[in-house]
Protein backbone atom coordinates (compact mmCIF):
# COMPACT_ATOMS: atom_id res chain seq x y z
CA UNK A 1 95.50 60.90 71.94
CA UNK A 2 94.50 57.92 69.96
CA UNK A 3 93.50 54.64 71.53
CA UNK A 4 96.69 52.71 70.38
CA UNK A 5 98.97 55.37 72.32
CA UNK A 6 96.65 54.71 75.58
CA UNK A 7 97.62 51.08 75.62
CA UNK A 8 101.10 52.29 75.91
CA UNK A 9 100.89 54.16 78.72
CA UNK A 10 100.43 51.30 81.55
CA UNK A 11 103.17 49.06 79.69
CA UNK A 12 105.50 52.29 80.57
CA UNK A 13 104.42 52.71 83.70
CA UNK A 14 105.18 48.83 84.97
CA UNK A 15 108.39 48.90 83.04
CA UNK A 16 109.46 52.07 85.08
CA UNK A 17 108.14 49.86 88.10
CA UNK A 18 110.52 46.73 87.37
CA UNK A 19 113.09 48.95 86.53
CA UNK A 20 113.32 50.94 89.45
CA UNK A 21 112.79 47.57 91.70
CA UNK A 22 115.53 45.93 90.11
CA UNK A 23 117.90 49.02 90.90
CA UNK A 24 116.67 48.66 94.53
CA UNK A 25 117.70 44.99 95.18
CA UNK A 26 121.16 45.91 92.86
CA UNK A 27 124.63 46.70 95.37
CA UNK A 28 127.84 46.73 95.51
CA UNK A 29 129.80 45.84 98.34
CA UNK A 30 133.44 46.99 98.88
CA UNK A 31 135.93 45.29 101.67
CA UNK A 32 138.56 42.73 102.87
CA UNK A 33 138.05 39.34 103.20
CA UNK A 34 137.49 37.84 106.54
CA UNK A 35 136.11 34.74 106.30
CA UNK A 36 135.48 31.81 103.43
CA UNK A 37 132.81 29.02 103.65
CA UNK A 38 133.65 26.49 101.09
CA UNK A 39 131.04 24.05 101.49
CA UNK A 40 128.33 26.73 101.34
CA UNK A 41 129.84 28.63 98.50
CA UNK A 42 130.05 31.84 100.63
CA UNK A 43 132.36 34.53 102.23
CA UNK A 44 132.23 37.64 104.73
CA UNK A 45 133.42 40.99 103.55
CA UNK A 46 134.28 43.56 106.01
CA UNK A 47 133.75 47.00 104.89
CA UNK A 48 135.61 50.03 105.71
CA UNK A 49 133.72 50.33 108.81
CA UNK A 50 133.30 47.17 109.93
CA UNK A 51 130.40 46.23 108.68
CA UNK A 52 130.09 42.55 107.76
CA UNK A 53 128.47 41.06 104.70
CA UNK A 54 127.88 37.53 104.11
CA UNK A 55 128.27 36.98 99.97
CA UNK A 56 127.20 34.05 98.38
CA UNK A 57 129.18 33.41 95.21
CA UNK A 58 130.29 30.78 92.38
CA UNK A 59 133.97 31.68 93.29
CA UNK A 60 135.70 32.09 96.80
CA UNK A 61 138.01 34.53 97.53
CA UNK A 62 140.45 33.77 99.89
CA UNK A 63 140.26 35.31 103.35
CA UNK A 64 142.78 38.88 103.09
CA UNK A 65 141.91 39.44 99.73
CA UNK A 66 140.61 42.88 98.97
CA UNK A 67 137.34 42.54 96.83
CA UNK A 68 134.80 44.54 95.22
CA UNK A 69 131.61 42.33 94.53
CA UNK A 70 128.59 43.41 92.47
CA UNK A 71 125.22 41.60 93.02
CA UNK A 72 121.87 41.40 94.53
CA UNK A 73 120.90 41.58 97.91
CA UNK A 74 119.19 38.85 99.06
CA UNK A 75 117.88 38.33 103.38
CA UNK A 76 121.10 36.48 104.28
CA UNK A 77 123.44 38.97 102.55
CA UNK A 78 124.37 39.17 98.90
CA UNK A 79 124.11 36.99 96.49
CA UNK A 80 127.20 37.98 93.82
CA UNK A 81 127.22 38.51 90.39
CA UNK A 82 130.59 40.05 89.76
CA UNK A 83 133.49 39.56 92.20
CA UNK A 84 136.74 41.66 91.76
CA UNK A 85 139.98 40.79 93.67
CA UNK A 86 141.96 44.08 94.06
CA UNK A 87 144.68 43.10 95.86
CA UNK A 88 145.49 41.59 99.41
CA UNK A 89 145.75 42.72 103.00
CA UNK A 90 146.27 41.32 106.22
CA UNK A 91 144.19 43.45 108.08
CA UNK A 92 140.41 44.67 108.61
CA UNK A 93 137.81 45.96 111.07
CA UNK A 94 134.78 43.94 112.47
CA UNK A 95 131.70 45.61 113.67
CA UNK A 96 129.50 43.27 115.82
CA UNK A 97 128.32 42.06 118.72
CA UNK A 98 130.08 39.71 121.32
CA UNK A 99 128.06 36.26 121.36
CA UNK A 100 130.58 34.10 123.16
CA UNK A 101 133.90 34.31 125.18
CA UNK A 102 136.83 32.85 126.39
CA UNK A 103 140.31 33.53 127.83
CA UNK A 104 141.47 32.91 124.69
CA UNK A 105 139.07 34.35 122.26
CA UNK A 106 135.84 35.66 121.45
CA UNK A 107 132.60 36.15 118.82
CA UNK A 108 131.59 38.77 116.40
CA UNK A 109 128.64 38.60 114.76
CA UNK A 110 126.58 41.16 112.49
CA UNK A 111 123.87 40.38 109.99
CA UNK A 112 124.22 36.59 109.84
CA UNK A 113 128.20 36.06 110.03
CA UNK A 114 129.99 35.10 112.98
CA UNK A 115 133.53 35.16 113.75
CA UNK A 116 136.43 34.14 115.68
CA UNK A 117 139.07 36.80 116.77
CA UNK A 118 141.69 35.10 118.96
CA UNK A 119 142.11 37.75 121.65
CA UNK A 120 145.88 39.59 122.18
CA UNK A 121 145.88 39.05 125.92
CA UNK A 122 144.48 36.88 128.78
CA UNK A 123 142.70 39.64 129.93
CA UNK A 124 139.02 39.86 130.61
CA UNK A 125 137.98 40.90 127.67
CA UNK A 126 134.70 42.44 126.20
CA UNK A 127 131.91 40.41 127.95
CA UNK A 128 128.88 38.56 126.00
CA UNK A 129 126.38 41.13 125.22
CA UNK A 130 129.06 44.06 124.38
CA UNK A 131 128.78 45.63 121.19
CA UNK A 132 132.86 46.08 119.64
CA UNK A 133 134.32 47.76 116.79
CA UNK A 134 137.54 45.08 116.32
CA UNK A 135 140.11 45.59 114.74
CA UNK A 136 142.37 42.45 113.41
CA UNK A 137 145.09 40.43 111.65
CA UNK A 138 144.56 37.78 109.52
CA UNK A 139 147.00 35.79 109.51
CA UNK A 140 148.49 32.89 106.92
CA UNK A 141 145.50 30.35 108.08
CA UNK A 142 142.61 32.77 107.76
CA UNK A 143 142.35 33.35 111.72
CA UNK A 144 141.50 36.41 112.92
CA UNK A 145 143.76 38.15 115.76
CA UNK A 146 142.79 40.78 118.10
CA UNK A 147 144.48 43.89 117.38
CA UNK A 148 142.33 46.42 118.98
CA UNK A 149 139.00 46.44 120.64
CA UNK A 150 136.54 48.78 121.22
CA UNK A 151 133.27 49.64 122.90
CA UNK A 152 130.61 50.59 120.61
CA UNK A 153 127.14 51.87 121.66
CA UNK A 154 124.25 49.95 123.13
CA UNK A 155 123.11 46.11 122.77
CA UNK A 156 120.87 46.11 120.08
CA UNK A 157 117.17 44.63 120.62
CA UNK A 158 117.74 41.71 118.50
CA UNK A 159 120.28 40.07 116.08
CA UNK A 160 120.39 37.45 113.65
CA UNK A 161 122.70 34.13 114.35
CA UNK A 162 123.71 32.03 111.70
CA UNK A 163 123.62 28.29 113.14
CA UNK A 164 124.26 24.83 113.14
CA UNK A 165 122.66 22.54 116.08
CA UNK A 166 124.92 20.96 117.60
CA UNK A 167 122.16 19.41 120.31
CA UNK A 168 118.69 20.18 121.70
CA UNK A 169 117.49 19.50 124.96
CA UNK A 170 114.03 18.89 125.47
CA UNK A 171 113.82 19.50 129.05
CA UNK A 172 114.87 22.89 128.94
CA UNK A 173 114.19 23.44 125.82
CA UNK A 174 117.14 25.28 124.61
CA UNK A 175 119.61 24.15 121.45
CA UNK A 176 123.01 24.09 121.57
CA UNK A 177 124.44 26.39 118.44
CA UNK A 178 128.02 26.43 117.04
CA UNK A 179 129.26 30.09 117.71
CA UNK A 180 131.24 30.63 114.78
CA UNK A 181 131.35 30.22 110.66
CA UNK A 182 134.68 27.58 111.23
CA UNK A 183 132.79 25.22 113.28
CA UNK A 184 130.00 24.96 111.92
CA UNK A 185 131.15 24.55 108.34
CA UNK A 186 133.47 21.61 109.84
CA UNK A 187 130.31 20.57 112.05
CA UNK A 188 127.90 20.53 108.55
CA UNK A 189 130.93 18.35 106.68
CA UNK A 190 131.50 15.76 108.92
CA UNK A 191 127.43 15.49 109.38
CA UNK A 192 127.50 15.51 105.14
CA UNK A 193 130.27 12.47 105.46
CA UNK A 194 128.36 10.59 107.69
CA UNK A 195 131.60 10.70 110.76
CA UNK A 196 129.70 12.04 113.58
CA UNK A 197 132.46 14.39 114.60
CA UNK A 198 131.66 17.51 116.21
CA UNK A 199 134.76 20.67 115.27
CA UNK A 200 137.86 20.60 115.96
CA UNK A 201 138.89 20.26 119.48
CA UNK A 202 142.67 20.97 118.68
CA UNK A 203 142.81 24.21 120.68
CA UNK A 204 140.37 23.36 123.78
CA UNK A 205 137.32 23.72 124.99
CA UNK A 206 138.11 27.19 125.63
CA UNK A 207 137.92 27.91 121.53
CA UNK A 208 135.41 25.90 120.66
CA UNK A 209 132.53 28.39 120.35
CA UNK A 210 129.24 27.06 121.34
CA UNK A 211 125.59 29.13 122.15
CA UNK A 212 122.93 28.11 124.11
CA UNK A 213 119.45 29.65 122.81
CA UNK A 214 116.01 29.26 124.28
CA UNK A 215 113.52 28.32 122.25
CA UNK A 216 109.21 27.38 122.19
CA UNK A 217 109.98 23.50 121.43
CA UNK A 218 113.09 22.07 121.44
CA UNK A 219 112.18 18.79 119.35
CA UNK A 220 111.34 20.98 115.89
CA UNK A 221 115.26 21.11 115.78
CA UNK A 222 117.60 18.55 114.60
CA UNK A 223 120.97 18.08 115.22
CA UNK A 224 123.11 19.02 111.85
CA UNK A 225 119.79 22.06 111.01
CA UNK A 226 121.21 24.99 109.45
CA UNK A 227 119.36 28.02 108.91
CA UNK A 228 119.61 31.14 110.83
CA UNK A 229 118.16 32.93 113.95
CA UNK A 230 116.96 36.28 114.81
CA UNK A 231 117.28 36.11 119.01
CA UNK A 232 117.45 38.56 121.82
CA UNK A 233 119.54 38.66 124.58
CA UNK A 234 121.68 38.29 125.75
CA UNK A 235 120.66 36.89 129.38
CA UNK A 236 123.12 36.76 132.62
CA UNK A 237 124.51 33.42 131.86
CA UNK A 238 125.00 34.15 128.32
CA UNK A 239 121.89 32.39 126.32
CA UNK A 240 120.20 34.15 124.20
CA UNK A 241 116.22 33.65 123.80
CA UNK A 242 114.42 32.97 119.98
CA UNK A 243 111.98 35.16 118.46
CA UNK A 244 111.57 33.31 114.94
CA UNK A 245 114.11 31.31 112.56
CA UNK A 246 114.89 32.43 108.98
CA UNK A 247 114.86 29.68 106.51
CA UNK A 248 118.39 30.37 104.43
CA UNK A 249 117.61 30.67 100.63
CA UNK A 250 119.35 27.89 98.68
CA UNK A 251 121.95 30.35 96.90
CA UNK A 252 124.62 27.34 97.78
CA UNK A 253 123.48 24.85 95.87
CA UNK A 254 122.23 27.02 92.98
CA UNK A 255 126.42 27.96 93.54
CA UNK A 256 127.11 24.40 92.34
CA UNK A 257 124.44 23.81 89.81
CA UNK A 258 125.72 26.97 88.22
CA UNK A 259 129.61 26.06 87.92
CA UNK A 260 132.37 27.76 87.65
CA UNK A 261 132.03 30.81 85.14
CA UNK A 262 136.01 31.72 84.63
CA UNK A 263 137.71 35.19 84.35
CA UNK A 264 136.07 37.98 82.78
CA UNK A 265 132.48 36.73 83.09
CA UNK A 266 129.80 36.73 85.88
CA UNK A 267 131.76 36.18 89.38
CA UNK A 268 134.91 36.47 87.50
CA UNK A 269 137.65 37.62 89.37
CA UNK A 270 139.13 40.57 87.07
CA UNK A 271 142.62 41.79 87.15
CA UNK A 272 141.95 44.67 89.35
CA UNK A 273 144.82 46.86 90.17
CA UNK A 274 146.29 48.25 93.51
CA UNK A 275 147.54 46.85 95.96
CA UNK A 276 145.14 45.75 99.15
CA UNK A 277 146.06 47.98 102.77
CA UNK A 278 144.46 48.80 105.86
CA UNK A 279 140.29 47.25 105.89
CA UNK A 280 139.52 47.40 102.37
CA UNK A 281 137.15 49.58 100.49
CA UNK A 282 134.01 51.27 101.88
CA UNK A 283 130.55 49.63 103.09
């Protein structure tokens, strides 16, 4: 083998290597709608199963639309290059774990999304701490309604919170979290507008999600901080306890910088046939 063919040989090899990474970091996630964050350019997609990705796209779809979204993965979720709407259904299943509850309603959250399912009955419901398999409704607003709850396997040793601060206190040092993707999206907006005003209080205190998590010094947080938290717990009265925050990539505003690409091109919604039933497509 001449010396000319030998130089060939490691450009092969590291094109095999960014080829094959570049496959690795590639997905495709399949599912129904369950959430939309407009000011952060994002949305949650609950697979088949219940499993919850956040996606981080140029487009929204609407919550009960039935998507199929191509893109890379990314720490907080997925960061979309091609986003399909197939169609449109008014139900889906959650997979999660219970961070805060109510008479009225409780949390889900799995791999950085957190919801709000407006519980069926004024029962006692799954407690904080309780891992649930939920199914829903979605109904005309985007709110999520219990359908059907269930158990599911043990409290896992440590999951990740996205957040908002709503306050800090120094004393004990804890923070003061917003429990679910609504609030603190309205939370984040009225901080952006400068109005001070702190969710929507419409419903009660009783729906207005809030988590109190233990951290090594409260003053490194400030009220409005968004990022996200991997915490264990949770403890008797509820709190959960910090183990180290995760610094959110800035997919939203590379979202706006980007604009809007229209149909047909990268996060273009194609015409996708079928019409959306039951959770959507598979994890």
């Amino acid at each position: 083998m001449d010396r000319k063919s030998l130089l060939w040989i490691p450009a092969l090899a590291v094109a095999a290597v960014l080829g094959l990474s570049a496959q690795a970091s590639a997905s495709t996630v399949k599912g129904t709608v369950v959430h939309a964050n407009k000011s952060a350019h994002t949305f949650v997609v609950a697979g088949r199963r219940g499993t919850l990705t956040v996606v981080s796209s140029r487009r929204l779809a609407r919550a009960g639309s039935v998507v199929r979204v191509s893109g890379r993965r990314t720490k907080s979720g997925l960061k979309a290059r091609r986003l399909r709407v197939r169609g449109h259904s008014r139900h889906a299943r959650l997979r999660g774990l219970v961070t805060w509850a109510s008479s009225r309603g409780y949390t889900v959250a799995s791999h950085g999304a957190s919801l709000l399912v407006h519980k069926s009955s004024a029962g006692d419901g799954a407690p904080v701490g309780t891992p649930v398999e939920d199914d829903v409704t979605i109904d005309d607003q985007g709110d999520l309604d219990e359908e059907d709850c269930h158990h599911m396997g043990a409290v896992p040793g440590q999951i990740k919170l996205g957040w908002v601060v709503l306050s800090a206190d120094t004393a004990a040092q804890t923070i003061t979290i917003w429990g679910d993707d609504d609030q603190g999206e309205q939370a984040q907006e009225s901080d952006d507008n400068g109005s001070g005003d702190q969710g929507d209080d419409d419903q009660g205190e009783d729906m207005n999600p809030q988590i109190v998590v233990h951290v090594p010094d409260a003053t490194a947080f400030t009220i409005g901080d968004k990022a996200e938290l991997i915490v264990t717990g949770p403890a008797a009265d509820g709190s959960f306890t910090l183990v180290k925050v995760d610094e959110q990539e800035n997919e939203g505003q590379d979202n706006q910088d980007h604009g809007n690409p229209g149909p047909g091109g990268d996060d273009g919604e194609g015409d996708g046939g079928g019409d959306g039933s039951g959770s959507g497509g598979g994890d």
